[in-house]
Structure formats: structure tokens, C-alpha cells
Protein backbone atom coordinates (compact mmCIF):
# COMPACT_ATOMS: atom_id res chain seq x y z
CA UNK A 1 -9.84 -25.18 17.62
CA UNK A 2 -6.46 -24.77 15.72
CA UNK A 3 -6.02 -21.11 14.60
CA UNK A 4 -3.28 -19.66 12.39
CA UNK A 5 -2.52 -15.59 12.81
CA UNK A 6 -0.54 -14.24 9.87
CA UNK A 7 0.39 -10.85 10.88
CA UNK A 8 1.54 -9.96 14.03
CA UNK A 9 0.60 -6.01 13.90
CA UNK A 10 -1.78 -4.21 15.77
CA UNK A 11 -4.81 -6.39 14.64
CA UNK A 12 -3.10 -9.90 14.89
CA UNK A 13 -1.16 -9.60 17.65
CA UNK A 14 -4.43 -8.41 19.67
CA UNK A 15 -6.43 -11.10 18.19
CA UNK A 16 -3.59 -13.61 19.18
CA UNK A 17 -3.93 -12.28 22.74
CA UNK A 18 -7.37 -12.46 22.98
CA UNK A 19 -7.81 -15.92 21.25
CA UNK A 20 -5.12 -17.21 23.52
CA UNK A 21 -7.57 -16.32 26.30
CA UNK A 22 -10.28 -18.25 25.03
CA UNK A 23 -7.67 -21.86 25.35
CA UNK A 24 -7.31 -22.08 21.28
CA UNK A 25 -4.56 -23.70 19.79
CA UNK A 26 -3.06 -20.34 18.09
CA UNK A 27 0.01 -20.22 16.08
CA UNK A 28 1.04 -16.48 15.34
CA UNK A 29 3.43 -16.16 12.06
CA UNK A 30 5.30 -13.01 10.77
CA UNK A 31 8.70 -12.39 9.46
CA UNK A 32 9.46 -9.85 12.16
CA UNK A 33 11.14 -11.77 15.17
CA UNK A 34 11.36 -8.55 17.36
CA UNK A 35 7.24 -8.39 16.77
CA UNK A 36 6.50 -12.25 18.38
CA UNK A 37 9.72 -12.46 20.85
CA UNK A 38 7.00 -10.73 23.42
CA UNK A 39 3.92 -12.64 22.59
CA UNK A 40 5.56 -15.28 22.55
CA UNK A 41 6.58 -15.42 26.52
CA UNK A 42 3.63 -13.80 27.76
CA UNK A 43 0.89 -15.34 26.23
CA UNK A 44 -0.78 -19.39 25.89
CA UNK A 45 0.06 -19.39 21.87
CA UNK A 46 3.17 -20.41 19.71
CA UNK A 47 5.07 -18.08 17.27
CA UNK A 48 7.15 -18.67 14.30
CA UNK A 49 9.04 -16.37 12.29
CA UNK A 50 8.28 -16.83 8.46
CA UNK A 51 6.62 -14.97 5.36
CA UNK A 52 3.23 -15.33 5.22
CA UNK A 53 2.87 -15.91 1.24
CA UNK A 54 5.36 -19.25 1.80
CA UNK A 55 3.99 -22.55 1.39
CA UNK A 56 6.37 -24.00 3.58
CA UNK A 57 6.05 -21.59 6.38
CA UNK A 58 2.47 -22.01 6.07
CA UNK A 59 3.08 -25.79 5.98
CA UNK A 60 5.24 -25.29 9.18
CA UNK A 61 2.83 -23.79 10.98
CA UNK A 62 0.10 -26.73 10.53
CA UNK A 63 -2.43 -24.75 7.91
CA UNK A 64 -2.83 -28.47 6.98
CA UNK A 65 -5.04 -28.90 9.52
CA UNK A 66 -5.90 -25.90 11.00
CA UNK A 67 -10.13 -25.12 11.57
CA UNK A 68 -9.66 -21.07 10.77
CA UNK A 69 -6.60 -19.29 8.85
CA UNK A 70 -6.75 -15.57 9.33
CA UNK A 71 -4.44 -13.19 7.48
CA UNK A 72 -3.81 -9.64 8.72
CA UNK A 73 -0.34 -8.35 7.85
CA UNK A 74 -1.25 -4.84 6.44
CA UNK A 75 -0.73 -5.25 3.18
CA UNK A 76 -4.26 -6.81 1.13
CA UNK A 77 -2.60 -8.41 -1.22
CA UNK A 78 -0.23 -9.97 0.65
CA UNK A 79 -3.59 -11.76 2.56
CA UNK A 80 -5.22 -12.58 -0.14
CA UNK A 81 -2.18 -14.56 -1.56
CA UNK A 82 -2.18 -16.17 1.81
CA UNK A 83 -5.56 -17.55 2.68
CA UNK A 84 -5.50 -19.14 -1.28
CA UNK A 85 -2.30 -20.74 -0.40
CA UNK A 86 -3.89 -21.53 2.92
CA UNK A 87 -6.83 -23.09 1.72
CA UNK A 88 -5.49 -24.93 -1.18
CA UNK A 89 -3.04 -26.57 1.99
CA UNK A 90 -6.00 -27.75 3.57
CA UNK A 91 -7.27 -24.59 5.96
CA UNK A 92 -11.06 -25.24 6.78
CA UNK A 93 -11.92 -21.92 6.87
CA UNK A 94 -9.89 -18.26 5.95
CA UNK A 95 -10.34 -15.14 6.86
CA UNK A 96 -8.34 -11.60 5.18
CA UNK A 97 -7.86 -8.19 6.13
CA UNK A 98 -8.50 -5.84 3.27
CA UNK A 99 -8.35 -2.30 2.68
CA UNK A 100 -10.40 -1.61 -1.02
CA UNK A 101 -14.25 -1.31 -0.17
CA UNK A 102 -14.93 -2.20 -3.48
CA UNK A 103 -13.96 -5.77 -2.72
CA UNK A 104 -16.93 -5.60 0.22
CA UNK A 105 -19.88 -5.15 -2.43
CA UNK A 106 -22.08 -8.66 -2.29
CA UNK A 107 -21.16 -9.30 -6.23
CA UNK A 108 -17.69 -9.96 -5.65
CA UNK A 109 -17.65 -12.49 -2.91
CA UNK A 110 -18.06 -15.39 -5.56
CA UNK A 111 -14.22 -14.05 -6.58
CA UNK A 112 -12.55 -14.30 -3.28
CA UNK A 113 -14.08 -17.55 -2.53
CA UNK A 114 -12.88 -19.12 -5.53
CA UNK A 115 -9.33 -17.88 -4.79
CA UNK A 116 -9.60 -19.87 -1.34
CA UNK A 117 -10.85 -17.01 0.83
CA UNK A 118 -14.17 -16.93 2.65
CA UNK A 119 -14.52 -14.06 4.55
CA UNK A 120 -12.86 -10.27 4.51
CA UNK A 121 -12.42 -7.96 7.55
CA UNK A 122 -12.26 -4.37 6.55
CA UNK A 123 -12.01 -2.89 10.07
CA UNK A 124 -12.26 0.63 8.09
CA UNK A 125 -15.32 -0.21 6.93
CA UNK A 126 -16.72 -1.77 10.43
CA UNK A 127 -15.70 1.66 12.20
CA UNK A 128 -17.32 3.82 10.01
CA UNK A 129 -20.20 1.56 10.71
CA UNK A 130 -19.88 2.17 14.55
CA UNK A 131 -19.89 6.20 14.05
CA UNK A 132 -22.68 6.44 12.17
CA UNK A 133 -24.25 4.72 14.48
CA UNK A 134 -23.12 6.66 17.15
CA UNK A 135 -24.40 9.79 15.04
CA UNK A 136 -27.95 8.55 14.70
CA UNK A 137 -28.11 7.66 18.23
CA UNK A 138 -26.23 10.15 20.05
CA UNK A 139 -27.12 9.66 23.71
CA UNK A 140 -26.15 6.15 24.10
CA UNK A 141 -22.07 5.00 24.35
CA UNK A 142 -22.74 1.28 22.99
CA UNK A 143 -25.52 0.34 20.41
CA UNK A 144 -26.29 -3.14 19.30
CA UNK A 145 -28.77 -5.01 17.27
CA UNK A 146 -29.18 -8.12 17.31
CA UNK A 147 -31.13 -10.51 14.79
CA UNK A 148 -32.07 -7.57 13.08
CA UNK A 149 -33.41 -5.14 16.28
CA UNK A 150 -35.45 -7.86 17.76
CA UNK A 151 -33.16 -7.50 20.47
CA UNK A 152 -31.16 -4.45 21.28
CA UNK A 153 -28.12 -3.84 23.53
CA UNK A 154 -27.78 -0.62 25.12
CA UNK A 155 -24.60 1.06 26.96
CA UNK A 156 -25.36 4.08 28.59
CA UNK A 157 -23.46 6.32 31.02
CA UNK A 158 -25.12 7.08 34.43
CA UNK A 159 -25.35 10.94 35.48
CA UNK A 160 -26.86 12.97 38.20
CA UNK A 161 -30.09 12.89 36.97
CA UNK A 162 -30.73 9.22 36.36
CA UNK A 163 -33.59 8.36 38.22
CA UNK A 164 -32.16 4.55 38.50
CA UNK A 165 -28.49 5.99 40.10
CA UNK A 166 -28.05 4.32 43.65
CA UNK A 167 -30.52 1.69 43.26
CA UNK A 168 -29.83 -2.04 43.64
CA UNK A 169 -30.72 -4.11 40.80
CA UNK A 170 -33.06 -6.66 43.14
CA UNK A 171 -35.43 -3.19 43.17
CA UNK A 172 -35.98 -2.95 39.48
CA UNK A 173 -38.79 -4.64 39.31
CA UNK A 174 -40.48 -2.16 41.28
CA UNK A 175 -40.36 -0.33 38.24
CA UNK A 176 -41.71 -3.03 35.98
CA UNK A 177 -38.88 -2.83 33.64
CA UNK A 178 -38.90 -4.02 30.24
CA UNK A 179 -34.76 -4.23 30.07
CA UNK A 180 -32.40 -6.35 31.84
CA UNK A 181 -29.10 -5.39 32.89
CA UNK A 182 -26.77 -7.40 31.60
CA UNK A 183 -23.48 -5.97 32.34
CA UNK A 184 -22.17 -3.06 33.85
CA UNK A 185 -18.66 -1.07 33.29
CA UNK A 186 -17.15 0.65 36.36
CA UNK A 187 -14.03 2.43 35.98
CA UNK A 188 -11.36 -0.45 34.56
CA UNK A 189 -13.53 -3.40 34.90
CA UNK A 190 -16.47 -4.97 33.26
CA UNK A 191 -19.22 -6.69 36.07
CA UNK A 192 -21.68 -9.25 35.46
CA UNK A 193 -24.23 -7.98 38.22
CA UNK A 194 -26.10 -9.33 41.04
CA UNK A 195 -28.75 -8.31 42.44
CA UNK A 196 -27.11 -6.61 45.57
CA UNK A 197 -25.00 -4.34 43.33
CA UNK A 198 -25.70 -0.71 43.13
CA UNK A 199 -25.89 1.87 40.28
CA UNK A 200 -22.77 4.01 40.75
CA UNK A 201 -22.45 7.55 39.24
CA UNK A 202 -20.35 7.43 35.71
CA UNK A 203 -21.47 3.53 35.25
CA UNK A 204 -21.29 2.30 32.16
CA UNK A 205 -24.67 0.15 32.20
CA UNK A 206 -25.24 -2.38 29.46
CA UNK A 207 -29.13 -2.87 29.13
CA UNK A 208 -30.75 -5.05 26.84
CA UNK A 209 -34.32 -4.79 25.52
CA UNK A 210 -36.64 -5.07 22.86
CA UNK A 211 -36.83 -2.52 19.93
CA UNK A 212 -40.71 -1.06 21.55
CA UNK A 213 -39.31 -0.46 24.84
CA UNK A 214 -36.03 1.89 24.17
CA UNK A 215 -37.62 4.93 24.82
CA UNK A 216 -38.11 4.00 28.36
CA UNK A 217 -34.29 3.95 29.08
CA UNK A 218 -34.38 7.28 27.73
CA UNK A 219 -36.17 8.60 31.13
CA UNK A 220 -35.26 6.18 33.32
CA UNK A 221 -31.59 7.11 32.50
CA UNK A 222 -32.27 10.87 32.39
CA UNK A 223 -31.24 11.31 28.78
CA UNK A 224 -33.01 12.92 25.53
CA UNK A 225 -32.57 11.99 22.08
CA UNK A 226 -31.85 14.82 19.64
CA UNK A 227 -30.84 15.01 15.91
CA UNK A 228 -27.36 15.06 14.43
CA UNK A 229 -26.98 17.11 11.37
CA UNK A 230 -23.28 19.37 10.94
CA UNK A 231 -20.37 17.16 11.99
CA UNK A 232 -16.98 18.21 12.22
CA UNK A 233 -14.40 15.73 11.31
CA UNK A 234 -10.95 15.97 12.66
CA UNK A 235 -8.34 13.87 10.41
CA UNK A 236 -9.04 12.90 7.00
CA UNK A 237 -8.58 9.46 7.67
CA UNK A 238 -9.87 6.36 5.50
CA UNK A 239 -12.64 6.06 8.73
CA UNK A 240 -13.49 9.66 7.43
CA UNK A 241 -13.30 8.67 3.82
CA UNK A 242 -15.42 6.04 4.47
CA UNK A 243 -17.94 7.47 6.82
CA UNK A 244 -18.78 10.35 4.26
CA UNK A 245 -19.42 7.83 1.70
CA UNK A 246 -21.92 5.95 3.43
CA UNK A 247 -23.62 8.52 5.25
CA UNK A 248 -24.57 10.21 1.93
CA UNK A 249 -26.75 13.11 1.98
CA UNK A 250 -27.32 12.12 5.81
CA UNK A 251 -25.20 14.53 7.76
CA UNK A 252 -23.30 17.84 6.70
CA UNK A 253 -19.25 17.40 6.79
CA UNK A 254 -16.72 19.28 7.43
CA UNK A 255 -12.86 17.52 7.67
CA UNK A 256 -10.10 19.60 9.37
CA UNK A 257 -6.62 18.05 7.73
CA UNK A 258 -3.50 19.57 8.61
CA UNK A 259 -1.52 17.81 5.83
CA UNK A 260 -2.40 19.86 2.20
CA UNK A 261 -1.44 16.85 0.18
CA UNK A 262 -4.53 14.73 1.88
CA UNK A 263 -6.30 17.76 1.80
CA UNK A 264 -6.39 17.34 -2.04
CA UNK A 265 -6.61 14.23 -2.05
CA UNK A 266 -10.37 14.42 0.45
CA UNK A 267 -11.31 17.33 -2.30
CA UNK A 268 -12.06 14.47 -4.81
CA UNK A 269 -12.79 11.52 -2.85
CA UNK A 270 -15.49 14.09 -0.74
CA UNK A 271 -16.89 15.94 -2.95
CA UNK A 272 -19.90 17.08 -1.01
CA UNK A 273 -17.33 17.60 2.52
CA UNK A 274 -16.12 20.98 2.90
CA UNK A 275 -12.08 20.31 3.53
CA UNK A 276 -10.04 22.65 6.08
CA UNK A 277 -6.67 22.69 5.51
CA UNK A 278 -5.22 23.43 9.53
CA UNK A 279 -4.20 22.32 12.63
CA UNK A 280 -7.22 21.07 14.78
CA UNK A 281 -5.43 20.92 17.74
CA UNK A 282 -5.03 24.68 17.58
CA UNK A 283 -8.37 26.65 19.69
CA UNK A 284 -8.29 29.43 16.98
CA UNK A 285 -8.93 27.11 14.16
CA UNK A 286 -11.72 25.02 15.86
CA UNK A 287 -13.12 28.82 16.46
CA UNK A 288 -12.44 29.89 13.09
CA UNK A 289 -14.49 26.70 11.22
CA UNK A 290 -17.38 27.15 13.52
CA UNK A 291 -16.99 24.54 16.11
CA UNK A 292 -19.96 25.71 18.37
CA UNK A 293 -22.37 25.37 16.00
CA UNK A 294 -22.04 21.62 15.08
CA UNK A 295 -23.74 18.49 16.66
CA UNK A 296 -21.30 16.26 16.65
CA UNK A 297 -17.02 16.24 16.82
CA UNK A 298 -15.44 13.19 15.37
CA UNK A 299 -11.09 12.62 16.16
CA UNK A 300 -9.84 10.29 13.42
CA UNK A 301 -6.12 11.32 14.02
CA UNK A 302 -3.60 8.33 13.82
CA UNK A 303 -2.62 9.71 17.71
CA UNK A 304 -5.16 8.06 20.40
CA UNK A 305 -4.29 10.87 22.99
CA UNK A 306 -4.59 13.68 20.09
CA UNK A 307 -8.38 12.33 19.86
CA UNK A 308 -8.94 12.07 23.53
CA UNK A 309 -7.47 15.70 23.76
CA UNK A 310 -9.36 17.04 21.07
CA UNK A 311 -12.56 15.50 22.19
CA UNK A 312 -12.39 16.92 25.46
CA UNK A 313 -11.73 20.94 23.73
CA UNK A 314 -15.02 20.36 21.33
CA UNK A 315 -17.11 19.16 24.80
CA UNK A 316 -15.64 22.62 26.13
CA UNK A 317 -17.16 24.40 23.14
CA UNK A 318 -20.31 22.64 24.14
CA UNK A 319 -19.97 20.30 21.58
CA UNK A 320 -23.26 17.43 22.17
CA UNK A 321 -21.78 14.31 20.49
CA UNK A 322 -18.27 13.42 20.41
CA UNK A 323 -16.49 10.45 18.76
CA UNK A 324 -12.84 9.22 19.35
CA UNK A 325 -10.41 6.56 17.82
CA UNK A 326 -8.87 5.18 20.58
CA UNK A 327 -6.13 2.63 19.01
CA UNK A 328 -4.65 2.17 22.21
CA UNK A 329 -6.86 -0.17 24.08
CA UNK A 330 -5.14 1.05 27.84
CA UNK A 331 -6.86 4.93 27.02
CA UNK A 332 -10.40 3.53 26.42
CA UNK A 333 -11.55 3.16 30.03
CA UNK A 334 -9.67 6.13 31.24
CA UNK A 335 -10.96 8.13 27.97
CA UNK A 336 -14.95 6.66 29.12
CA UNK A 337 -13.74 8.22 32.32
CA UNK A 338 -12.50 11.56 30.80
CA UNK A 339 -16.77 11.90 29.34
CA UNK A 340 -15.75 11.75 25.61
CA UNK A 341 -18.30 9.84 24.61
CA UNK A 342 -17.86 7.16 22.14
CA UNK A 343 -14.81 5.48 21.59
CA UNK A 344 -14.00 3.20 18.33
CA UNK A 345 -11.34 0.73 17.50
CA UNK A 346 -10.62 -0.99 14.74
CA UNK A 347 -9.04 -4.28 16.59
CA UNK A 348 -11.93 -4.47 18.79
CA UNK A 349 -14.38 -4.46 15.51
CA UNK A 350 -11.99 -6.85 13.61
CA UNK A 351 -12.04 -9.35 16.66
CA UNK A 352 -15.65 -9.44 16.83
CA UNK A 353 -15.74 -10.73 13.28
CA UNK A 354 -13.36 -13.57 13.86
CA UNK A 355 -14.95 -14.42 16.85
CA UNK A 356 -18.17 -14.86 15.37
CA UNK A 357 -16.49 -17.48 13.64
CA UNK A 358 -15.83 -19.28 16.59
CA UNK A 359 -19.09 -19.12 17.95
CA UNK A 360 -20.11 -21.01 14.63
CA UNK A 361 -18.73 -22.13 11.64
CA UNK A 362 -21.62 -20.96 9.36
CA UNK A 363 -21.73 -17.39 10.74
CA UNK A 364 -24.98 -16.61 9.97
CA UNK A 365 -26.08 -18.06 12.80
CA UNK A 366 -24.29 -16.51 15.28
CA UNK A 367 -22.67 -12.54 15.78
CA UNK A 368 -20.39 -10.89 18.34
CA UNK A 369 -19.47 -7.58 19.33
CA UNK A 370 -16.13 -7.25 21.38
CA UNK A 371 -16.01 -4.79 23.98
CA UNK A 372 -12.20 -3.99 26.15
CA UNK A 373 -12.98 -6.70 28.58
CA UNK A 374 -16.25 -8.29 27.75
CA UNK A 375 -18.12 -9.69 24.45
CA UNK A 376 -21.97 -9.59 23.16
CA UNK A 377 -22.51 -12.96 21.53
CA UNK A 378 -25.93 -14.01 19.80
CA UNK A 379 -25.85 -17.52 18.99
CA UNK A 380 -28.53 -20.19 17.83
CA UNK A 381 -29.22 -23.23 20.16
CA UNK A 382 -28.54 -26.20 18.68
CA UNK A 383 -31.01 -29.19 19.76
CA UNK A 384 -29.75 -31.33 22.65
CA UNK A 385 -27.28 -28.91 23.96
CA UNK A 386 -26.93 -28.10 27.43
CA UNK A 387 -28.61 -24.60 27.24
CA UNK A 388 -31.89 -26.20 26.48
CA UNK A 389 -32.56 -28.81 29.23
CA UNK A 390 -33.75 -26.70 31.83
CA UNK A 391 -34.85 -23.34 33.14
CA UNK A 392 -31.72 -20.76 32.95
CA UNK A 393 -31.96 -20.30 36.93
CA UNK A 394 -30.92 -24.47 37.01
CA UNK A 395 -28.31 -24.25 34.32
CA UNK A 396 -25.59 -23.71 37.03
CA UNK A 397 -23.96 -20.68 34.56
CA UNK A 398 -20.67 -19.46 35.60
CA UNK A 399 -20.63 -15.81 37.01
CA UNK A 400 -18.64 -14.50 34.13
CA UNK A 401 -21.72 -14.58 32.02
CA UNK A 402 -25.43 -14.03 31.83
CA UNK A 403 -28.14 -14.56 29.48
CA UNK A 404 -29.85 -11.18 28.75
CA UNK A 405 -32.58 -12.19 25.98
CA UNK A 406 -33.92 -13.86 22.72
CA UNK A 407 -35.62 -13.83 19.82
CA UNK A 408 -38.19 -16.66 19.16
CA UNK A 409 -40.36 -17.64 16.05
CA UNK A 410 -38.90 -14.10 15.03
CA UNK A 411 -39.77 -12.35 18.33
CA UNK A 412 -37.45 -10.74 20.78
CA UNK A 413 -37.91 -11.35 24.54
CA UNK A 414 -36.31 -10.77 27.61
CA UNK A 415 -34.98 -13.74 29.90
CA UNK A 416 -35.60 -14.70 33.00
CA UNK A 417 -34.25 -17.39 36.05
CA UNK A 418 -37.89 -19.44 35.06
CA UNK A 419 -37.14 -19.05 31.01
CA UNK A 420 -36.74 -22.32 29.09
CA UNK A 421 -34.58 -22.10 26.06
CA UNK A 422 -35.47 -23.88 23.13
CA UNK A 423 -33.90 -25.23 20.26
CA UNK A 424 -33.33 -22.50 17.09
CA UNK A 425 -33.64 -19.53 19.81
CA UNK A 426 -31.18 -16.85 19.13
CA UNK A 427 -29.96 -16.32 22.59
CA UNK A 428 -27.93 -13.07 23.56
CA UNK A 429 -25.13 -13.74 25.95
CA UNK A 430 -23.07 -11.39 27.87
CA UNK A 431 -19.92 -12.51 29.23
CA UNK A 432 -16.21 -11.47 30.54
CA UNK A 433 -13.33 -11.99 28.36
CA UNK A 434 -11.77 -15.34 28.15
CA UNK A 435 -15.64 -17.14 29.02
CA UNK A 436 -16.29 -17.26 25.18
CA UNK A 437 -15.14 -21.09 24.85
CA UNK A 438 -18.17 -21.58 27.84
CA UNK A 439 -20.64 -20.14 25.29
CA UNK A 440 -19.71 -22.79 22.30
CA UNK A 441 -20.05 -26.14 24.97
CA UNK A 442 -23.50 -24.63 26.13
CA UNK A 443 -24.70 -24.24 22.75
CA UNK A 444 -23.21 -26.82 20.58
């Protein structure tokens, strides 16, 4: 597949990276040279210095025949402007990065794909997605549905008390499970288990199973589910902005901002939020606005290692539930390590939008969730591809993936070695970065 990045900031150069991994044909564009003379040495993908908004930089860059055009400079208009151009050269499909929500409401599609664009990223939107799930389900790291909670995808972080810690994985069945493991994150690194591994103390374990049986990882994992209802919010960030506004009457706010300006600013955008004008790095202030009384601490700073810090003083205060942006994707496993609790990031949630793309190019079908080192794809079986002519345990799948369930006539189930997929299941896949390309020849 031909891809063209415009934008080579935080979101398209790490998309560039990561597509590079997956052996696309990736042409980066921006009119910073300093920003591509790295990317350009280092990684499988070609650069080229030019505005994004000219046609003959576009042209130069082969939009002409390119299968996905995906705009992310930080400036909206700037991507809107350059998918139309895009797709009036002869892009198949484009894809912007926007920052107005209002553009996200269902009504207003018809206007951007008449202009040449058909789909927006909003990775503001998508992380304020990601806390609030984190809020309603405080005691898991990772939560993912898939094809609408037939099939759920569970990361949860092993402690003392987990009666499954130091077992292999070949003894599970002792306990007539009704979740498979499909991954597991140890330190640094992302595993696709065996049966001869162990659960380690502070695993990561990725479990999938079906929406009926989720309370049973609660005890088998040693955790309990409690409500969220005061958050603290420290940074009053768009993520914050955002958050509030679709949490409604759900949770009780309260947004620490050090700069009185923004302060202001949250005062009419929040109306409901009580707004702290301070320094929440400072003990006294997290004292003063009643930090050991709320449920959950959320760091939305612009500073990754101001939001690990301040994470780690609100778990001191015996804070439950703590969320952190982590921007800088070589904190997150060491922040994991640090027991934070969640971590979001916003190039993380914009890749696994583009690479649902990939997967399919009617993305309905198909959805992915991009993790540091790993990605959760669910993904339709086509007829006659290779995943459906045989039981998984003869497919001869590589050891950087696994099949951890489907969903059938509607119904989630889990897999095993003797299942036989079928045409139009939607099959969950876990696998390690850079496998992704495997996924489309099994299933297409």
C-alpha cells in the first residue's frame, strides 16, 4: 500500500515510523527539512521537503496514486485543504487531523466528504474517550470492546494477591477459565505466550473474554471494582476540556491550572468544574483542594514526567485511580513500572485509527487499538482466505501473533487450537508490532 504522511510532528512522524514497520510504501512530506533529515536515515520510508497545501508537492510525492493520504501537520485547516487537494489528485482514500469537536458530530460528515476528505482523527477527542473509560473501570490498565462488548480485551497488572501469579499458562485450564491470554507485558517488552511461560509479579496480562465472564478476572486477579465519583484534574488541557464535556453529570471535577488566563478561559467552557488557579506540583496545594478525598487523579500537563511525577504524589495521598499523559512513548513502560496506572497518548490513539484503515478499506469492518509495542486488531474474514481453511492449531501462525476470540452470528467466543474460522467471523488478533501486514494476507 502507497501511503502519503503530511506532517512530520509528533503524530506523523510516529505514524511514519510505525507504518514503515509494517513494509508500506510511505512518503513523509513537511516543509521542515531539520524534522525528516532523521527519519529519513533511520527508517524504510522516503521524505520530501514541501508544503502540504501545494499541488505540486503533493503531485511530487505520488498522491496520484497513492491508496491512503493522511494529513497531520497541526494546523486543521491546513489538513483539510490538503486531503481536498489530495483527493481531487487522485488519493483513494484521506484521512485529517482536526482539532474542533464540532466537526466530529455524525451531521457534518456529508461536508468533509464532499470537500475530498473521508475520515477525521481528533486524537483529543479519542483520549478523552480512553479516560473515561479508565474512570468507569478503574481496576483494569487496558479496556477494549470489540464488536460492540461481544468480545472484551482486558490488561491488568499482576500483584501479590493474584491467585493466578506464578502459574504457567498450560495449568489454566485447571481452573476452567473462560479468558484466554493473549498477550502479556513484562517490563519493556510485549510477549505472545506459550504455554511454559509463567505469571511474573507486575505483569501486564492482556486477557480476552466475553462480556458474562469479566467478573471472574476480578478474583482470579485479586482486584475489586469500586465507583469513581470526585476527580481531580491536573492541567486544563483540551483532554480536560473535552473529558468534562462528555462525562456530563457523570463524575464531579475539579481542574488545578496554574496559568490564570486558562483558568478563565475553563470558567466558561466548564461551567459545572470547579477551577483552581495553582501549582499542582506543589504538596500544599494538592492538600489544600482536598486531594485525599477524591477517587481518581488525572495529569493532563503538556510535560510527560510532570504527569508521571504527579501521579506518583496523588498514589502517596492514597489516591485509588490515577491517569497520566505520557507523550513520550520511552516513559510509558517505565511509568507502568513506576504503578501509575493508566497511561494515554494521543499518537498511540491516532495510529490505531489509521491502521484500521489498513486492515480494511471500508472500516467498518475492521478496528485496532495500538498499544507501545503490540496492536489489538478485529477484522472480518473474508471467504476463501487463508484464515478459514483449517483449524487455527494447522494454520502454521507466526509467533508474533495469536488469535484470542470471535464473535459469530452476533456471539462472542473464545478460540481455541481445534476452532474453525468461518467466513464473516469477526476475529480478534493480537500481535507484535510490525506483524500487522501478516493479519491483512490471512484475512483478505
Amino acid at each position: 500500500m502507497r501511503i502519503v504522511i503530511a506532517g512530520a510532528g509528533e503524530v506523523g512522524s510516529h505514524l511514519a515510523k510505525l507504518l514503515s514497520y509494517e513494509n508500506q510504501d510511505i512518503v513523509l512530506v513537511d516543509r521542515d527539512a531539520d524534522k525528516l533529515a532523521n527519519l529519513d536515515s533511520n527508517y524504510n520510508l522516503m521524505t520530501m521537503v514541501g508544503r502540504p497545501t501545494s499541488i505540486q508537492a503533493l503531485r511530487e510525492a505520488g498522491v496520484e496514486d497513492c491508496d491512503l493520504f493522511i494529513a497531520v501537520s497541526p494546523y486543521e485547516a491546513t489538513n483539510i485543504i490538503s486531503c481536498s487537494i489530495a483527493k481531487q489528485l487522485g488519493a483513494v482514500k484521506t484521512v485529517a487531523r482536526i482539532d474542533n469537536y464540532e466537526f466530529m458530530n455524525s451531521g457534518n460528515q456529508g461536508y468533509f466528504r464532499a470537500m475530498g476528505v473521508d475520515s477525521l482523527i481528533y486524537p483529543e477527542y479519542l483520549a478523552a474517550q480512553e479516560i473515561l473509560t479508565a474512570l468507569r473501570r478503574p481496576w483494569v490498565r487496558h479496556w477494549f470492546e470489540l464488536h460492540d462488548g461481544e468480545i472484551i480485551l482486558v490488561g491488568v497488572k499482576m500483584r501479590e494477591n493474584a491467585k493466578i501469579l506464578g502459574m504457567q499458562l498450560k495449568d489454566l485450564p485447571a481452573l476452567q477459565p473462560s479468558f484466554h491470554i493473549s498477550a502479556i507485558k513484562r517490563r519493556h517488552n510485549t510477549i505472545i505466550p506459550r504455554g511454559d511461560d509463567y505469571i511474573k509479579l507486575d505483569d501486564i496480562l492482556y486477557f480476552t473474554t466475553t462480556r458474562d465472564h469479566v467478573d471472574d478476572l476480578l478474583e482470579i486477579c485479586g482486584k475489586t471494582n469500586y465507583d469513581v465519583n470526585k476527580v481531580l484534574i491536573m492541567g486544563g488541557s483540551r483532554i480536560a476540556v473535552r473529558t468534562i464535556a462528555l462525562a456530563g453529570d457523570e463524575f464531579h471535577f475539579k481542574i488545578i491550572e496554574k496559568n490564570i488566563e486558562t483558568c478563565r478561559m475553563l470558567s466558561e467552557q466548564c461551567p459545572d468544574c470547579d477551577i483552581i488557579h495553582g501549582d499542582a506540583r506543589d504538596i500544599e496545594v494538592l492538600r489544600d483542594v482536598g486531594i485525599s478525598d477524591v477517587d481518581a487523579f488525572i495529569a493532563l500537563t503538556d510535560s510527560s514526567e510532570t504527569n508521571i511525577l504527579a501521579c506518583i504524589m496523588a498514589k502517596e495521598f492514597g489516591v485509588a485511580k490515577t491517569i497520566a499523559e505520557v507523550e513520550n512513548l520511552q516513559l510509558i513502560s517505565e511509568a507502568e513500572g513506576l504503578n501509575i496506572g493508566t497511561t494515554i497518548n494521543k499518537k498511540l490513539l491516532a495510529s490505531s485509527t489509521i491502521f484500521q484503515l489498513l486492515l480494511d478499506s471500508d472500516s467498518s469492518t475492521s478496528k485496532c487499538h495500538a498499544l507501545t509495542d503490540a496492536e489489538v486488531a478485529e477484522i472480518e474474514a473474508r471467504p476463501g482466505s487463508k484464515i478459514t481453511r483449517g483449524p487455527v492449531k494447522d494454520l502454521n501462525l507466526s509467533r508474533d501473533m495469536t488469535i484470542a476470540g470471535l464473535v459469530r452470528d452476533g456471539e462472542g467466543m473464545l478460540v481455541t487450537g481445534n476452532t474453525v474460522i468461518q467466513a464473516g467471523d469477526h476475529v480478534v488478533v493480537f500481535c507484535l508490532a510490525g506483524a500487522l501486514h501478516k493479519i491483512e494476507r490471512l484475512f483478505n
